[in-house]
N, C-alpha and C. Protein backbone atom coordinates (compact mmCIF):
# COMPACT_ATOMS: atom_id res chain seq x y z
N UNK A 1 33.77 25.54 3.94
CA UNK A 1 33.22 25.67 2.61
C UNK A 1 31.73 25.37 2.69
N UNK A 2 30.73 26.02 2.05
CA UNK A 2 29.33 26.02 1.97
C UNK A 2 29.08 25.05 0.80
N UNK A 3 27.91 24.57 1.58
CA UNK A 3 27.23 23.12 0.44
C UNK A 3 26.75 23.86 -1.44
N UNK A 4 26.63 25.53 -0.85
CA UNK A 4 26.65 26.01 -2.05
C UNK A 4 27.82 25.93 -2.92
N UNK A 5 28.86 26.14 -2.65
CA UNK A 5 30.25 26.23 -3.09
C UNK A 5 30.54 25.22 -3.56
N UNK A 6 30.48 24.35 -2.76
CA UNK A 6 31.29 22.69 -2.79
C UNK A 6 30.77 21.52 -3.58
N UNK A 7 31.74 21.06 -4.45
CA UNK A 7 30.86 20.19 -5.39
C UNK A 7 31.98 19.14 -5.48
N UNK A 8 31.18 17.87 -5.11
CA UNK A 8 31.28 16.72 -4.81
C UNK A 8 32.41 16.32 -6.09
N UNK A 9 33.15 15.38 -6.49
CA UNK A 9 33.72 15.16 -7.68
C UNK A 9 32.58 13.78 -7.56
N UNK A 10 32.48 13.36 -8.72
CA UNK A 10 31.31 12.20 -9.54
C UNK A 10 32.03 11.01 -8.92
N UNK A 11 31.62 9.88 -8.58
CA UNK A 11 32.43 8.69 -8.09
C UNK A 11 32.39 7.72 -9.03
N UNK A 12 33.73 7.37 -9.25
CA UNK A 12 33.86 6.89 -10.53
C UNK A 12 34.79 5.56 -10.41
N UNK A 13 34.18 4.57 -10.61
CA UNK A 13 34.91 3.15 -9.66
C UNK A 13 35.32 2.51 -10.57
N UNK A 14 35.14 2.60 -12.18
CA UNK A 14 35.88 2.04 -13.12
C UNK A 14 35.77 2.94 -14.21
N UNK A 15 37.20 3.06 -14.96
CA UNK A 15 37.67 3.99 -16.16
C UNK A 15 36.06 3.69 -17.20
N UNK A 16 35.32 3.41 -17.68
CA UNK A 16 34.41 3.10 -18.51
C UNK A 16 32.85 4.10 -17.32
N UNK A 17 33.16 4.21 -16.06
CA UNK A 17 32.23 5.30 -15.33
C UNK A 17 33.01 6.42 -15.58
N UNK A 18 34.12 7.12 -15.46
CA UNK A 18 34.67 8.01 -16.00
C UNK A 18 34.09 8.80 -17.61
N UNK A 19 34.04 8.04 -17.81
CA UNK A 19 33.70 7.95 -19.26
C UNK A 19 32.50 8.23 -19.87
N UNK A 20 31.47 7.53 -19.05
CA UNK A 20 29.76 7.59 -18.83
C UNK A 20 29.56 8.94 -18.49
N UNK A 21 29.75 9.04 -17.20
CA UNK A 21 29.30 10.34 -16.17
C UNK A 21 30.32 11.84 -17.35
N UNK A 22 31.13 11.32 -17.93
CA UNK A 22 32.07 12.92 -18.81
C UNK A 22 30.85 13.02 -19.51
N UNK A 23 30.49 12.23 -20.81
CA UNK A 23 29.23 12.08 -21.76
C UNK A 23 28.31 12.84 -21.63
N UNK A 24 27.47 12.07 -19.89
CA UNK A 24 26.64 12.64 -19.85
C UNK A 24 26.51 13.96 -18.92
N UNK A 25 27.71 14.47 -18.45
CA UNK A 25 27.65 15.75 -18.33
C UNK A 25 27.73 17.05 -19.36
N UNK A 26 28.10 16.34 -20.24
CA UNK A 26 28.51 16.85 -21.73
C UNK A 26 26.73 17.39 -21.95
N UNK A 27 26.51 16.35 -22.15
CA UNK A 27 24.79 16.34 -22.95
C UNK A 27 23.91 16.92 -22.15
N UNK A 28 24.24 17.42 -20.49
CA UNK A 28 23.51 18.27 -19.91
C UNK A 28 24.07 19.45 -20.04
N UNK A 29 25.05 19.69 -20.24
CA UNK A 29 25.79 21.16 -20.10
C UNK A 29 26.07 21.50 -18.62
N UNK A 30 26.81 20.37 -18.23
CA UNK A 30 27.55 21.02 -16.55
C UNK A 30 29.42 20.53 -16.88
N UNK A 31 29.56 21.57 -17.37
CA UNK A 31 30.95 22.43 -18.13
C UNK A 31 31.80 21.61 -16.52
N UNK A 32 31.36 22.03 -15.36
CA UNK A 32 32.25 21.82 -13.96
C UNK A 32 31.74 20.27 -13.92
N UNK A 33 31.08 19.54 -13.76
CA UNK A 33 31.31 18.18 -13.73
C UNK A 33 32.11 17.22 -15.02
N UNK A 34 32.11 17.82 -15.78
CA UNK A 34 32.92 17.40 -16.63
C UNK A 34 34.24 18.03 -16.73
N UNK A 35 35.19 18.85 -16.08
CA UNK A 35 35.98 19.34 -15.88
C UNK A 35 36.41 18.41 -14.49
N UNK A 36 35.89 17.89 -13.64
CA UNK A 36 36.31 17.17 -12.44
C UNK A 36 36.52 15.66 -13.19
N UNK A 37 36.23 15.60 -13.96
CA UNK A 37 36.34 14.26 -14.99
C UNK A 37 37.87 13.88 -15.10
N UNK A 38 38.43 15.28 -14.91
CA UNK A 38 39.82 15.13 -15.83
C UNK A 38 40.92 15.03 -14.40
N UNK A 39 42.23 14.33 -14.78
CA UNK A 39 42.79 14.05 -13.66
C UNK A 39 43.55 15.26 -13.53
N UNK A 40 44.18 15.99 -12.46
CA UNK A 40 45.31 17.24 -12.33
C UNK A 40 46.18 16.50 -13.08
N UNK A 41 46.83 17.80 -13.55
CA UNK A 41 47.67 18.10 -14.60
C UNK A 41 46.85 17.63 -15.92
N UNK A 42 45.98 17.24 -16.25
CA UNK A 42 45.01 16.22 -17.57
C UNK A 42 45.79 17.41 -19.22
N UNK A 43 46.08 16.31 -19.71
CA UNK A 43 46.82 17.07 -21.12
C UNK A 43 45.30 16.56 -22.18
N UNK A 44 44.95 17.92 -23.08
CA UNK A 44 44.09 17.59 -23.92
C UNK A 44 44.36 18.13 -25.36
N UNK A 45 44.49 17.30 -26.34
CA UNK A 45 44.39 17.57 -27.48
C UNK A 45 43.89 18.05 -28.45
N UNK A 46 43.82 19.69 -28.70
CA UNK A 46 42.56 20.39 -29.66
C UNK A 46 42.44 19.88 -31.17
N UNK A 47 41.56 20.66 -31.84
CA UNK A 47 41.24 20.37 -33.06
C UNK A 47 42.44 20.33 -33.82
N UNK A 48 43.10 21.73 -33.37
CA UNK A 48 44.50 21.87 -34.27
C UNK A 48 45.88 20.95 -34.11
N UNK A 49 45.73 20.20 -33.06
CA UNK A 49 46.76 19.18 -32.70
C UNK A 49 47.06 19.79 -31.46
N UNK A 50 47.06 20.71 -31.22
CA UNK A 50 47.80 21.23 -30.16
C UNK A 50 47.33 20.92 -28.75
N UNK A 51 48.20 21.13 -27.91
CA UNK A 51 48.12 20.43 -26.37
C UNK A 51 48.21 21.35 -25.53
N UNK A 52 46.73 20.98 -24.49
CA UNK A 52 46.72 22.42 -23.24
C UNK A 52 46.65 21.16 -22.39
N UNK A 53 47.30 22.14 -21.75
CA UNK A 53 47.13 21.50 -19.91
C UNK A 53 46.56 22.36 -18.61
N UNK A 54 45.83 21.97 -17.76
CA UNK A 54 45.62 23.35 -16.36
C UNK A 54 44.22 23.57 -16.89
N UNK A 55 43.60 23.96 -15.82
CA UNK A 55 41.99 23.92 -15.39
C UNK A 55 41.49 25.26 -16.09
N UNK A 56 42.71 26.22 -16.25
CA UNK A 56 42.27 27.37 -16.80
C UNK A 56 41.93 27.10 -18.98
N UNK A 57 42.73 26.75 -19.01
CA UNK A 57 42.80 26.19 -20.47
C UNK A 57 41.43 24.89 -21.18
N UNK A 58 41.64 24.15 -19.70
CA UNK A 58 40.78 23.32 -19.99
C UNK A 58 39.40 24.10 -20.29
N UNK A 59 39.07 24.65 -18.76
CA UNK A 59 37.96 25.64 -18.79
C UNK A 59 37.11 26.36 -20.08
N UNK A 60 38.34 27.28 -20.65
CA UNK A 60 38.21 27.84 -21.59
C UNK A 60 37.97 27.03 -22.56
N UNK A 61 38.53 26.03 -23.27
CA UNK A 61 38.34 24.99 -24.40
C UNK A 61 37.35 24.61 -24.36
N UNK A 62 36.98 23.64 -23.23
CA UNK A 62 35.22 23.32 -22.73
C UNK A 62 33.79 24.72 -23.26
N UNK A 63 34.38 25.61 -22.47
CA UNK A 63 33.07 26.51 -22.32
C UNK A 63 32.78 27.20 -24.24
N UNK A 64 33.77 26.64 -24.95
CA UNK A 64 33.37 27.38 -26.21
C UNK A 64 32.65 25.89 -26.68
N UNK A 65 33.05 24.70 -26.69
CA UNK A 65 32.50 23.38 -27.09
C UNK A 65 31.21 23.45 -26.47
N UNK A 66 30.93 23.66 -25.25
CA UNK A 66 29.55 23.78 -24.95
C UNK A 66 28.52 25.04 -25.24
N UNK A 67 28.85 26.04 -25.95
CA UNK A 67 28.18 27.17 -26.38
C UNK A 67 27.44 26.14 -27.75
N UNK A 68 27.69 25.03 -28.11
CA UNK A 68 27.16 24.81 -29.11
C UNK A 68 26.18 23.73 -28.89
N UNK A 69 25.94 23.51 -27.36
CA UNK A 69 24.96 22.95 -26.58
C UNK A 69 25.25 21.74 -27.19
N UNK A 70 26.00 21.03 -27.21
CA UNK A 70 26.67 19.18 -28.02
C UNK A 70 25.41 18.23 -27.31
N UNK A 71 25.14 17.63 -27.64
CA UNK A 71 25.00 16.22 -27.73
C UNK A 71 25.63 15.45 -27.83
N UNK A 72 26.97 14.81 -27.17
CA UNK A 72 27.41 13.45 -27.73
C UNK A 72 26.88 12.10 -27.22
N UNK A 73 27.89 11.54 -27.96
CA UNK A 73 27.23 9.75 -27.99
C UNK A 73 28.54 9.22 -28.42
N UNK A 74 28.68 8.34 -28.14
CA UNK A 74 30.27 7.31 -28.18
C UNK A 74 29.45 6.11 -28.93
N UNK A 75 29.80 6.38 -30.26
CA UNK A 75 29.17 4.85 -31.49
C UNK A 75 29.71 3.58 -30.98
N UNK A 76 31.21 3.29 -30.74
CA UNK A 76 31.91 1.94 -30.57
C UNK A 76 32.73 2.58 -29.61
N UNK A 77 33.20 1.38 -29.13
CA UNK A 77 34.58 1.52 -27.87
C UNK A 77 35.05 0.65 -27.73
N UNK A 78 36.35 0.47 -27.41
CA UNK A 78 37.44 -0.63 -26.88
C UNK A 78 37.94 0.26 -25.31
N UNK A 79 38.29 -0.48 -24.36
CA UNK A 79 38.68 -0.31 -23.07
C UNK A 79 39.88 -1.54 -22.55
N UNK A 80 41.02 -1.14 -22.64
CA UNK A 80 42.06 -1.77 -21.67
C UNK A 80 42.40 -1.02 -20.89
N UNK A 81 42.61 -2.22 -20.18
CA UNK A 81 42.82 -1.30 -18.72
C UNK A 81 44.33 -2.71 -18.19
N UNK A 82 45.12 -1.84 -17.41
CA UNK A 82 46.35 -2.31 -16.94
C UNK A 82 46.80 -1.77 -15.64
N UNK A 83 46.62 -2.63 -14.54
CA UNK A 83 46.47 -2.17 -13.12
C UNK A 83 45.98 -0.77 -13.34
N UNK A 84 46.57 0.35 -13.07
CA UNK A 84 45.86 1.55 -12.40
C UNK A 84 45.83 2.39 -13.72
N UNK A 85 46.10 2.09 -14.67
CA UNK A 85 45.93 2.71 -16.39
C UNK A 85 44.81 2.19 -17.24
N UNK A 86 44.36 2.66 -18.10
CA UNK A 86 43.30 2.25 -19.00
C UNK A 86 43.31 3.35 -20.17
N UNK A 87 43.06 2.61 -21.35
CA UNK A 87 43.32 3.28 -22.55
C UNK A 87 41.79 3.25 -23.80
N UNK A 88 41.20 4.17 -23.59
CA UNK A 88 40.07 3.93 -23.93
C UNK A 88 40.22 4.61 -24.99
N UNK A 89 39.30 3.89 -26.69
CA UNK A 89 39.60 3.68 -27.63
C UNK A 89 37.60 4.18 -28.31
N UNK A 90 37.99 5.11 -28.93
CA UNK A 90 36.08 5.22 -29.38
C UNK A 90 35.74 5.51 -30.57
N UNK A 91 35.09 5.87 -31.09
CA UNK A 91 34.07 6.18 -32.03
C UNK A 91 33.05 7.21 -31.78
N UNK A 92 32.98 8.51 -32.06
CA UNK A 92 32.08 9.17 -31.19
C UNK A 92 31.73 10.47 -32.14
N UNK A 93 30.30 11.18 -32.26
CA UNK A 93 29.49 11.91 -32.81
C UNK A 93 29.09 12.93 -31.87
N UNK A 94 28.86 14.33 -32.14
CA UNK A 94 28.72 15.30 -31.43
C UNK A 94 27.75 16.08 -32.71
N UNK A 95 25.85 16.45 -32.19
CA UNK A 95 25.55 17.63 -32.75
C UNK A 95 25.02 18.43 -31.89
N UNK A 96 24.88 19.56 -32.68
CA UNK A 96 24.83 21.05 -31.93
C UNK A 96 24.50 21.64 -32.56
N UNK A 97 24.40 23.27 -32.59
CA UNK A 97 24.07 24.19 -32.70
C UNK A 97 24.99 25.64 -32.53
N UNK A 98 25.71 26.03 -33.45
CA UNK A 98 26.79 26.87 -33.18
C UNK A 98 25.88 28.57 -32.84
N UNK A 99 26.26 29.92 -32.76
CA UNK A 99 25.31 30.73 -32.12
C UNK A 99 24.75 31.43 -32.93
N UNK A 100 24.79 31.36 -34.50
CA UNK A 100 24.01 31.83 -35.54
C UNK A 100 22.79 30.65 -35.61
N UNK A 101 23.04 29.45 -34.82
CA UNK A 101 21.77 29.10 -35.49
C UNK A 101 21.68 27.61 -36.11
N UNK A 102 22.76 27.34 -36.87
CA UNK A 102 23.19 26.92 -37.68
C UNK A 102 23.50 25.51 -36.74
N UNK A 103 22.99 24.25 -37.53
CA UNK A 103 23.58 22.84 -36.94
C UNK A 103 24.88 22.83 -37.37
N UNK A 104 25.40 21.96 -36.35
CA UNK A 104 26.83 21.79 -36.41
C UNK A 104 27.40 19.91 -36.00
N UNK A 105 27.55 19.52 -36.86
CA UNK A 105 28.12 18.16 -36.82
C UNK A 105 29.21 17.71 -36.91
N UNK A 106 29.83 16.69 -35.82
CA UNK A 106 31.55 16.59 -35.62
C UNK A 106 31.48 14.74 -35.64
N UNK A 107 32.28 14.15 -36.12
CA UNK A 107 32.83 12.92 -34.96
C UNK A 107 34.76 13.01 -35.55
N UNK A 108 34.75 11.36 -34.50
CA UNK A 108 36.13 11.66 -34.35
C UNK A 108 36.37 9.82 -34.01
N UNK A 109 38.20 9.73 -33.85
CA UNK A 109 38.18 8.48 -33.44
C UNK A 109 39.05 8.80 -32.48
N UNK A 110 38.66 8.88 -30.80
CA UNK A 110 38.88 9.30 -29.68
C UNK A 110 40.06 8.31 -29.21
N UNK A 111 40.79 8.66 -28.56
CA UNK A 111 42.28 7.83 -27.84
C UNK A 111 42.17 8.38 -26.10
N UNK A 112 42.06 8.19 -25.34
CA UNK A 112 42.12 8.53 -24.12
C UNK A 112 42.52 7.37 -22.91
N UNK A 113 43.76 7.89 -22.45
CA UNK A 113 44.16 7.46 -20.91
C UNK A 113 43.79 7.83 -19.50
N UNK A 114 43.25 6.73 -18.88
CA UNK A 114 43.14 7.44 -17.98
C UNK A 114 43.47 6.49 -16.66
N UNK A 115 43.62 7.17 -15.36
CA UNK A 115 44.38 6.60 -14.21
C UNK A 115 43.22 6.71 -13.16
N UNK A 116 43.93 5.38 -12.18
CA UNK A 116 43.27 5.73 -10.84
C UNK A 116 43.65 6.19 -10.33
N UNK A 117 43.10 7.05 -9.28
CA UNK A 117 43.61 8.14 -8.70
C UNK A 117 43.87 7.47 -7.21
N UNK A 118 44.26 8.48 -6.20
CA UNK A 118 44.78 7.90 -5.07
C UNK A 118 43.77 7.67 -3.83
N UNK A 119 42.54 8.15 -4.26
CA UNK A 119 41.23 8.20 -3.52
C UNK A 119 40.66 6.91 -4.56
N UNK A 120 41.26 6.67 -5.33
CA UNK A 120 40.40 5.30 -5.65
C UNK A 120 39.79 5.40 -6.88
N UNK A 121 39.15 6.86 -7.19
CA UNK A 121 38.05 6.59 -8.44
C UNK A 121 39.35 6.85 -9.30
N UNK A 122 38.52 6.58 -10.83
CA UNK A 122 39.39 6.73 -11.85
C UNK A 122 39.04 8.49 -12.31
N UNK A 123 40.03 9.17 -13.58
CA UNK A 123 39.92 10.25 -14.33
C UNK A 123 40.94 10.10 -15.48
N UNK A 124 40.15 11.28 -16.20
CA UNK A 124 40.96 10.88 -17.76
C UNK A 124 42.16 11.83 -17.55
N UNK A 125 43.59 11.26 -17.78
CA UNK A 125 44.95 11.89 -17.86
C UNK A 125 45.05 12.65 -19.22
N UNK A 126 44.92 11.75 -19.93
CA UNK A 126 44.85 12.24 -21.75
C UNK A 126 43.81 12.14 -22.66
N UNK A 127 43.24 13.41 -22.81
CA UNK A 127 42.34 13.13 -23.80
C UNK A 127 42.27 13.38 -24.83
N UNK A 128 42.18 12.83 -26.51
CA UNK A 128 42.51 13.16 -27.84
C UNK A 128 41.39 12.91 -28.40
N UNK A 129 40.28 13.78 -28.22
CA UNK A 129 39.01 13.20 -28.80
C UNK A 129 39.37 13.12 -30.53
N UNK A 130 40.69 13.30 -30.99
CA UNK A 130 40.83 13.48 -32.64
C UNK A 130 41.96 12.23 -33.20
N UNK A 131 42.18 11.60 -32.03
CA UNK A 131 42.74 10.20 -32.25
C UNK A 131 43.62 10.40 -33.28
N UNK A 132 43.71 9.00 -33.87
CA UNK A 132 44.91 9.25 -35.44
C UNK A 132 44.34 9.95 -36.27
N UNK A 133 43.43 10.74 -36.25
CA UNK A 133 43.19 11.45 -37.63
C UNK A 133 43.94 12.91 -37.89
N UNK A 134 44.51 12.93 -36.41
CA UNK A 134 45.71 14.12 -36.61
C UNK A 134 46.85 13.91 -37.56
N UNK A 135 47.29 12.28 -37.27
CA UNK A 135 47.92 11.02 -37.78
C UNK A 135 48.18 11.83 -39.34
N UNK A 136 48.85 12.29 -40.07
CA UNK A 136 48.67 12.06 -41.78
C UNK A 136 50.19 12.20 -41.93
């Protein structure tokens, strides 16, 4: 494999660097470092409630969230963590720019699990950036 091809996964030595390095790949727009964020098999929760799983889905979900060039920022957080699990708990704001032009403003109250993996770093298993507000 060529150093062109091959891309390192982010090293991520505690669930709360997981977390950092997703953010701020978010806020640069590298769609593939934030996709290595997520653990195999990673289940994610859309706007509509609904649940994708697989790199292809993920992919796709990602690359329309980043057409709106996001900015996020995580307001508050809680982090437990339980041997090789951690359940990270947020507060978090996203603006942008959808492709007419037009600002676009989101937050949410985020729920996400995530595991260590068997190489050691951590990644997020579950991510619900829409927390209980699916909840009604």
């Amino acid at each position: 494999m060529s150093t062109s091809t091959a891309r390192q996964k982010p090293s991520t030595h505690s669930p709360l660097d997981a977390i950092t390095q997703f953010i701020a790949a978010i806020n640069r727009g590298d769609l593939e470092t934030a996709l290595s964020l997520y653990a195999p098999g990673a289940a994610f929760v859309t706007r509509s409630g609904a649940v994708i799983t697989g790199n292809a889905a993920l992919h796709q979900e990602f690359a329309g969230f980043m057409a709106l060039k996001p900015t996020l920022a995580s307001e508050k957080h809680q982090l437990v963590e339980s041997g090789d699990v951690a359940l990270y708990c947020s507060h978090w704001t996203m603006r942008g720019t959808d492709p007419a032009g037009n600002p676009v403003q989101q937050d949410g109250r985020s729920t996400d699990i995530l595991r260590r993996q068997p190489d050691g770093h951590w990644r997020i298993a579950v991510d619900n950036p829409w927390g209980t507000d699916l909840v009604a």
